[in-house]
C-alpha atoms as a PDB file:
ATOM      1  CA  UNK A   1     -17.521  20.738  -7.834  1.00  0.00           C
ATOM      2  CA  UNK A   2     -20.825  18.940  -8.293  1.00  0.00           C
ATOM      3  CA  UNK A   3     -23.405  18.036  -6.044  1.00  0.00           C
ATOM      4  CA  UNK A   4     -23.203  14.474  -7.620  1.00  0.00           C
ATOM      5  CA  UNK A   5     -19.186  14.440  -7.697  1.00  0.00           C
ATOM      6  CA  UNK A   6     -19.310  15.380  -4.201  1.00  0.00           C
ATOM      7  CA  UNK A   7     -20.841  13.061  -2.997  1.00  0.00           C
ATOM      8  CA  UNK A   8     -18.922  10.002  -4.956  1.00  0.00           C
ATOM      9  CA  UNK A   9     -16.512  10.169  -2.806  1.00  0.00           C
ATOM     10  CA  UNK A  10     -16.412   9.845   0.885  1.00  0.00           C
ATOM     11  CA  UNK A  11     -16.292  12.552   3.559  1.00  0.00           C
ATOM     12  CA  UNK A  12     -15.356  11.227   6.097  1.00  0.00           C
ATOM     13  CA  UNK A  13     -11.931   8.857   6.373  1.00  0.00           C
ATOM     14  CA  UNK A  14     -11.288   6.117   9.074  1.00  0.00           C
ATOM     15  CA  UNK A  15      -7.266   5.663   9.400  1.00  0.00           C
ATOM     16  CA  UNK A  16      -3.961   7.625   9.266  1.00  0.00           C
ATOM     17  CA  UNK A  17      -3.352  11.447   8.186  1.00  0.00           C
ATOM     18  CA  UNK A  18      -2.481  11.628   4.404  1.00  0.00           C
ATOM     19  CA  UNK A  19       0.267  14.106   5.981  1.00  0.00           C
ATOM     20  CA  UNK A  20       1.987  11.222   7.279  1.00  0.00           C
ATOM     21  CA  UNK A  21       2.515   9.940   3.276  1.00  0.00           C
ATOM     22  CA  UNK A  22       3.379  13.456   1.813  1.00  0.00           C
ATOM     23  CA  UNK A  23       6.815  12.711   1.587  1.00  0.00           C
ATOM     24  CA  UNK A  24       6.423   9.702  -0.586  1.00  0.00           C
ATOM     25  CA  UNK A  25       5.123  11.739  -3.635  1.00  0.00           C
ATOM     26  CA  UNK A  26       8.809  12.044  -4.253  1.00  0.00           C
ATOM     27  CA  UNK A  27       9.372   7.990  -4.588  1.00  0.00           C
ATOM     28  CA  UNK A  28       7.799   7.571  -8.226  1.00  0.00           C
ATOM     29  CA  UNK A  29       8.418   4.538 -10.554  1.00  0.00           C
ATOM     30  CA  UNK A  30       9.717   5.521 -13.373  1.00  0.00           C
ATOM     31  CA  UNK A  31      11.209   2.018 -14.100  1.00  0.00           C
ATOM     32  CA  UNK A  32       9.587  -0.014 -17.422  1.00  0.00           C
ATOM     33  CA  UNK A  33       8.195  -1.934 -16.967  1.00  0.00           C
ATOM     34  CA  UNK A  34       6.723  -0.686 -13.539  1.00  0.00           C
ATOM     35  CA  UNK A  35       8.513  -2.287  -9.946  1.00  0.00           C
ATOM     36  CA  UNK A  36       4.899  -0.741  -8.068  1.00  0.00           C
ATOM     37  CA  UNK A  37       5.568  -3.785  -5.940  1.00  0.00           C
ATOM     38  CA  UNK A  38       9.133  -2.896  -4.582  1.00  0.00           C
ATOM     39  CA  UNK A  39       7.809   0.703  -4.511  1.00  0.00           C
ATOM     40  CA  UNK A  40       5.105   0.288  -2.377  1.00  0.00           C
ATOM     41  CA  UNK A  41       6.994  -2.756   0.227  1.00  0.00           C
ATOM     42  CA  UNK A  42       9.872   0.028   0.354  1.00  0.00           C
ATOM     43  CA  UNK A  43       6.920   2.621   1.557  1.00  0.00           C
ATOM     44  CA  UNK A  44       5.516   0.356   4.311  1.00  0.00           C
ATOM     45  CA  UNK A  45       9.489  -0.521   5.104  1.00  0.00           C
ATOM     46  CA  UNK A  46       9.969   2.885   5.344  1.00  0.00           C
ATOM     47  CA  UNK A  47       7.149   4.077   7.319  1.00  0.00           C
ATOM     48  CA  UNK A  48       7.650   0.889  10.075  1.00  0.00           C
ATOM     49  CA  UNK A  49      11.209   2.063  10.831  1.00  0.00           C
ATOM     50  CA  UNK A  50      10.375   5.496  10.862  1.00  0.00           C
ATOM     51  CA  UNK A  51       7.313   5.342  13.167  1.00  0.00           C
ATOM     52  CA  UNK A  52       8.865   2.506  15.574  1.00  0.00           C
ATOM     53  CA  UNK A  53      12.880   3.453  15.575  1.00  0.00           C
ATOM     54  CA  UNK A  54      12.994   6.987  14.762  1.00  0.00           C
ATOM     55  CA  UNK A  55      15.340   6.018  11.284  1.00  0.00           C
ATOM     56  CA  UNK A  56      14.335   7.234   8.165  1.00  0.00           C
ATOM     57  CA  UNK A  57      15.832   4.248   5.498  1.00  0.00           C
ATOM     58  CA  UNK A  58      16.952   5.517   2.197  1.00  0.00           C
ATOM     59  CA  UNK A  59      14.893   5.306  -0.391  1.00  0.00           C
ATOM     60  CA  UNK A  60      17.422   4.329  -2.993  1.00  0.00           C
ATOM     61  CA  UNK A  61      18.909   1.364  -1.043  1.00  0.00           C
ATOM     62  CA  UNK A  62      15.591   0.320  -0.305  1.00  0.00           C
ATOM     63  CA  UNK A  63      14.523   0.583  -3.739  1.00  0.00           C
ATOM     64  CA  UNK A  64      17.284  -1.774  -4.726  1.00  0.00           C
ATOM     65  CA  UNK A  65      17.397  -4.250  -2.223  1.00  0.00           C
ATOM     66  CA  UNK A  66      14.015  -4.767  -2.759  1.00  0.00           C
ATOM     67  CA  UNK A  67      13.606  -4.977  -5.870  1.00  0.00           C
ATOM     68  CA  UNK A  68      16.095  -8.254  -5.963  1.00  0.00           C
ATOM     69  CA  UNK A  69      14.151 -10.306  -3.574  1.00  0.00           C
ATOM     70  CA  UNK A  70      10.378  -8.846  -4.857  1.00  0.00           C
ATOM     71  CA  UNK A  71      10.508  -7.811  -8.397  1.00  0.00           C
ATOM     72  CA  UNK A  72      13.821 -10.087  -9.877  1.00  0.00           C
ATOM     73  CA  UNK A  73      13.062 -13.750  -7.779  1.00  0.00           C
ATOM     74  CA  UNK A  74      10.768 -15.356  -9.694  1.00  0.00           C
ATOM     75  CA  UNK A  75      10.884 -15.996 -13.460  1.00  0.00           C
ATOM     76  CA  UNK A  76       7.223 -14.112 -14.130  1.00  0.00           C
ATOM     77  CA  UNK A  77       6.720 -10.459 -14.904  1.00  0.00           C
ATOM     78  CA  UNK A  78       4.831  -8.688 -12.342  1.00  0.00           C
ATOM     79  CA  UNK A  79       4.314  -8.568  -8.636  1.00  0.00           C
ATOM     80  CA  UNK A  80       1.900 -10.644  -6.581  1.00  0.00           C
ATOM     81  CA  UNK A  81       0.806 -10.840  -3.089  1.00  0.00           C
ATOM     82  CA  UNK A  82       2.811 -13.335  -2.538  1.00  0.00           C
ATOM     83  CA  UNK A  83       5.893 -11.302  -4.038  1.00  0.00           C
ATOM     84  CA  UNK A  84       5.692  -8.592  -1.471  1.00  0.00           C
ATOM     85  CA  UNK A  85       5.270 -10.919   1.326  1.00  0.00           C
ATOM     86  CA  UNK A  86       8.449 -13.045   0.446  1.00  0.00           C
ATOM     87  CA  UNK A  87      10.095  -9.895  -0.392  1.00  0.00           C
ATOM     88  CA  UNK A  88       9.299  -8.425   3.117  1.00  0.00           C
ATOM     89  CA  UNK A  89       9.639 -11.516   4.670  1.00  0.00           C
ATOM     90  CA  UNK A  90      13.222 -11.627   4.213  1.00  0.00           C
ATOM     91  CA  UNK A  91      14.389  -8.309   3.898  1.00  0.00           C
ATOM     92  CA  UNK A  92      12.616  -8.955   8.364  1.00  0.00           C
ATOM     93  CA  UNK A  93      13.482 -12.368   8.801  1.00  0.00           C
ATOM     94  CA  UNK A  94      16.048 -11.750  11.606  1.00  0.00           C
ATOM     95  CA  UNK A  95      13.658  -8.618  13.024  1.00  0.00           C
ATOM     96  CA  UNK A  96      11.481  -9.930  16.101  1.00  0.00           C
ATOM     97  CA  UNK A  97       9.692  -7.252  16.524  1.00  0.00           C
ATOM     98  CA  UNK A  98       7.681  -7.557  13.209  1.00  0.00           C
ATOM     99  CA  UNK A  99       6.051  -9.377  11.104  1.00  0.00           C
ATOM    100  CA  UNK A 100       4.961  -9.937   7.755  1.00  0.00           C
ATOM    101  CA  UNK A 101       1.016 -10.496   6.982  1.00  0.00           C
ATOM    102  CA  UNK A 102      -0.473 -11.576   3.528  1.00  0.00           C
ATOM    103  CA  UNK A 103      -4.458 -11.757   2.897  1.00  0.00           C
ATOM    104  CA  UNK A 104      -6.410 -11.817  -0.142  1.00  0.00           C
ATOM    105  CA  UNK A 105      -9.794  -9.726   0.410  1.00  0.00           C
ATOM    106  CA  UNK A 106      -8.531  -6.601   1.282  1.00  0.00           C
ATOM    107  CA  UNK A 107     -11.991  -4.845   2.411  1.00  0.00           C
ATOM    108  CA  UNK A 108     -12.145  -6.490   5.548  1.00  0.00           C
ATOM    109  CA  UNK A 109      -8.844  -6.705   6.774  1.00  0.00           C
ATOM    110  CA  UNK A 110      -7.727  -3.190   5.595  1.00  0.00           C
ATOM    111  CA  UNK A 111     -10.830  -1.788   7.166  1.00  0.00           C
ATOM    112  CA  UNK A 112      -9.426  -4.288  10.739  1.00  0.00           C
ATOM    113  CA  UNK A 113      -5.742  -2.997  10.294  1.00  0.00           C
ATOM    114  CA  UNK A 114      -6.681   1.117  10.116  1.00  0.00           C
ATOM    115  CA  UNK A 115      -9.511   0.612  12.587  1.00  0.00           C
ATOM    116  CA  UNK A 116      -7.055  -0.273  15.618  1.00  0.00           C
ATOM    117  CA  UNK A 117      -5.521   2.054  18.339  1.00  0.00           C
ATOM    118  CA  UNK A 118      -2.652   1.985  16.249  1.00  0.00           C
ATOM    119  CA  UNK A 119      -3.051   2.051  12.671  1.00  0.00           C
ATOM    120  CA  UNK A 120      -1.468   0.098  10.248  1.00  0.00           C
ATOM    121  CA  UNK A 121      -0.803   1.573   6.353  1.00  0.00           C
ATOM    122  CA  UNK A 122      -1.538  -1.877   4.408  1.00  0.00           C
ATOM    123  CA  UNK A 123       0.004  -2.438   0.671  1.00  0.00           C
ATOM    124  CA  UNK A 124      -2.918  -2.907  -1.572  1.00  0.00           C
ATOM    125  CA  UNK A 125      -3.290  -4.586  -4.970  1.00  0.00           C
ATOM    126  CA  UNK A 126      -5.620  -3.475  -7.935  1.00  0.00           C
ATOM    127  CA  UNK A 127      -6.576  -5.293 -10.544  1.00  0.00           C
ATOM    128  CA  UNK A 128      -7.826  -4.897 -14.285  1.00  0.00           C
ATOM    129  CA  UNK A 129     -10.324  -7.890 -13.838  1.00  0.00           C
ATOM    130  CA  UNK A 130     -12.132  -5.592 -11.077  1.00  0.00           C
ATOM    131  CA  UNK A 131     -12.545  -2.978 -13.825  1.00  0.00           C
ATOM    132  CA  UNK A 132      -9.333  -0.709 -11.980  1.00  0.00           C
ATOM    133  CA  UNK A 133      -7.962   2.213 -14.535  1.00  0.00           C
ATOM    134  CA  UNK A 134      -4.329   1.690 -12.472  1.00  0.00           C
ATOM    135  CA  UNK A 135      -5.053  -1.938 -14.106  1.00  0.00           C
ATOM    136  CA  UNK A 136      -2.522  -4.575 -11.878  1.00  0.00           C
ATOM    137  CA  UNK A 137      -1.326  -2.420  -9.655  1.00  0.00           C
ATOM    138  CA  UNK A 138       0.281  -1.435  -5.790  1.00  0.00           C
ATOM    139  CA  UNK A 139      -0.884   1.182  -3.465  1.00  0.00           C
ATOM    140  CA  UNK A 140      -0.145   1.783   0.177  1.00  0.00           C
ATOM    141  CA  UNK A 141      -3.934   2.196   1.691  1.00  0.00           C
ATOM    142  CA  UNK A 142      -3.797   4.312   4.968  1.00  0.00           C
ATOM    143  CA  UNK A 143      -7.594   5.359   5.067  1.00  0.00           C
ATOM    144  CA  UNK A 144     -11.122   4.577   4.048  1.00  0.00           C
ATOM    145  CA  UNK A 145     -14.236   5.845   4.114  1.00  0.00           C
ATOM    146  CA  UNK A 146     -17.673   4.937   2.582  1.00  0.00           C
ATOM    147  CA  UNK A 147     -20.102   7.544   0.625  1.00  0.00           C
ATOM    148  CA  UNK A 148     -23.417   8.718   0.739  1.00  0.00           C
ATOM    149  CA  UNK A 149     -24.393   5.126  -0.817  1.00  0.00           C
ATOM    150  CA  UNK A 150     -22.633   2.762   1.004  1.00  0.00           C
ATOM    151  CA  UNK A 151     -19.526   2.081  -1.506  1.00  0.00           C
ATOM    152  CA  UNK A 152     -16.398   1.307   0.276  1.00  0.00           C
ATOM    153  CA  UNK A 153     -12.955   3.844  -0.842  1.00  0.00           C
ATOM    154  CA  UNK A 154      -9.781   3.297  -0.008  1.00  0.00           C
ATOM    155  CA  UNK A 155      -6.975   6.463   0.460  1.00  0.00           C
ATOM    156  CA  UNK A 156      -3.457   5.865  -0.640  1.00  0.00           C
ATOM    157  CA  UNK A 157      -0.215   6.220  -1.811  1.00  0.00           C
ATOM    158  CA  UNK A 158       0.200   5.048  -5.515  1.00  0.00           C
ATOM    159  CA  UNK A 159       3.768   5.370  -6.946  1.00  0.00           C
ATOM    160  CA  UNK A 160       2.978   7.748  -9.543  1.00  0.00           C
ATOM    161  CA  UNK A 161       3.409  10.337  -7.418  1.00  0.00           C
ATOM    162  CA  UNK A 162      -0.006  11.075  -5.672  1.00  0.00           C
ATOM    163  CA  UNK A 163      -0.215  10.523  -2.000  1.00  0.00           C
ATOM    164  CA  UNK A 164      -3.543  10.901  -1.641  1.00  0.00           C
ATOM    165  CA  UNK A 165      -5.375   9.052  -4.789  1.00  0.00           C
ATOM    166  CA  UNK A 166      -9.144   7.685  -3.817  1.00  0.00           C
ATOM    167  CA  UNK A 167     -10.249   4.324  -5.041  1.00  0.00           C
ATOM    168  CA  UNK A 168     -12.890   1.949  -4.853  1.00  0.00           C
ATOM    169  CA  UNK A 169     -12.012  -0.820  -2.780  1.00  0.00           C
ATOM    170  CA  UNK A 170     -13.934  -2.683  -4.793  1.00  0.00           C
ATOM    171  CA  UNK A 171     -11.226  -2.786  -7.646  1.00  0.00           C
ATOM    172  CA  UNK A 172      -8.437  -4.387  -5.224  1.00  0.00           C
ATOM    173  CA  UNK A 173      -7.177  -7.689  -4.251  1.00  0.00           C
ATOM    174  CA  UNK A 174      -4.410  -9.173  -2.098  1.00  0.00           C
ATOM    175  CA  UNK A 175      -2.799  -6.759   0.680  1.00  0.00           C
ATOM    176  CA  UNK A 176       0.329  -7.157   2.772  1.00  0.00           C
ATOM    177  CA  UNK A 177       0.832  -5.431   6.024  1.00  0.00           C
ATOM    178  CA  UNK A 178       3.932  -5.328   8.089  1.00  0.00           C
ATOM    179  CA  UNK A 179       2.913  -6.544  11.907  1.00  0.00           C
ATOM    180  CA  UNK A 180       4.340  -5.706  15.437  1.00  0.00           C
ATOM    181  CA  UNK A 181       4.571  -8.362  17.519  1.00  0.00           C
END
């Protein structure tokens, strides 16, 4: 690898172990057009329940039941911020022990959420307007890092089957977190 490639990228990550997301490179969207919204809500579903309750949801069912309150509840095509919040909202309405957080600057508040004692994997949108070749898109961010000049990454899941893609944080807007109370 380059000197210059190297170094385009961060060395250094802030956040949770990409180990922790391996298993997701199994949940890929294959659906057209793309659900990256219910994909990446049923990640950070997933993950919750399987790092506070020991249960490991099905993918499938979560897939599903997602999908009808993120992806198929309002008459638009595509997912917003606002989409995975309502969709995660109610899926953990009755749930008191979480949670559901919406912002729309990501930098800052992913950089707050993986920078506690316990950190928190934060569903990330990417947009084409911010020059992003995933174009409108969802990741699950669960590190970031800056390189040698300053520029702000972001580590995450995407839903086409990489669980450790790097982008630049500077290409993303809106993010949803699930929160304990």
């Amino acid at each position: 690898m380059s000197e210059k490639l190297k170094n385009a990228f961060p060395s250094n990550w802030v956040g949770l172990s990409p180990a922790r997301f391996r298993k997701y490179k199994t949940w890929i969207n294959a659906v057209k057009p793309g659900i990256c919204g219910t994909y990446v809500a049923a990640v950070i579903l997933h993950d919750v329940f399987n790092q506070s309750y020991g249960i490991d949801l099905e993918k499938e069912k979560l897939i599903t039941g997602l999908k009808t309150v993120i992806d198929d509840t309002f008459p638009y095509k595509g997912t917003f911020p606002w989409d995975v919040w309502h969709g995660l909202d109610w899926v953990l309405k009755d749930n008191a022990d979480f949670s559901v957080k919406i912002h729309f600057v990501p930098e800052r508040k992913v950089i707050s959420l993986l920078n506690r004692k316990n950190p928190i994997p934060v569903a990330v949108g990417t947009a084409t307007l911010f020059g992003s070749p995933y174009k409108n898109h969802w990741v699950v961010v669960y590190a970031y890092g800056y390189n040698q000049e300053g520029k702000l990454f972001f580590k995450a899941y995407d839903n086409h089957g990489r669980y450790t893609a790097i982008l630049p944080a500077s290409q993303t807007i809106g993010c949803v977190w699930i929160e304990p109370n």
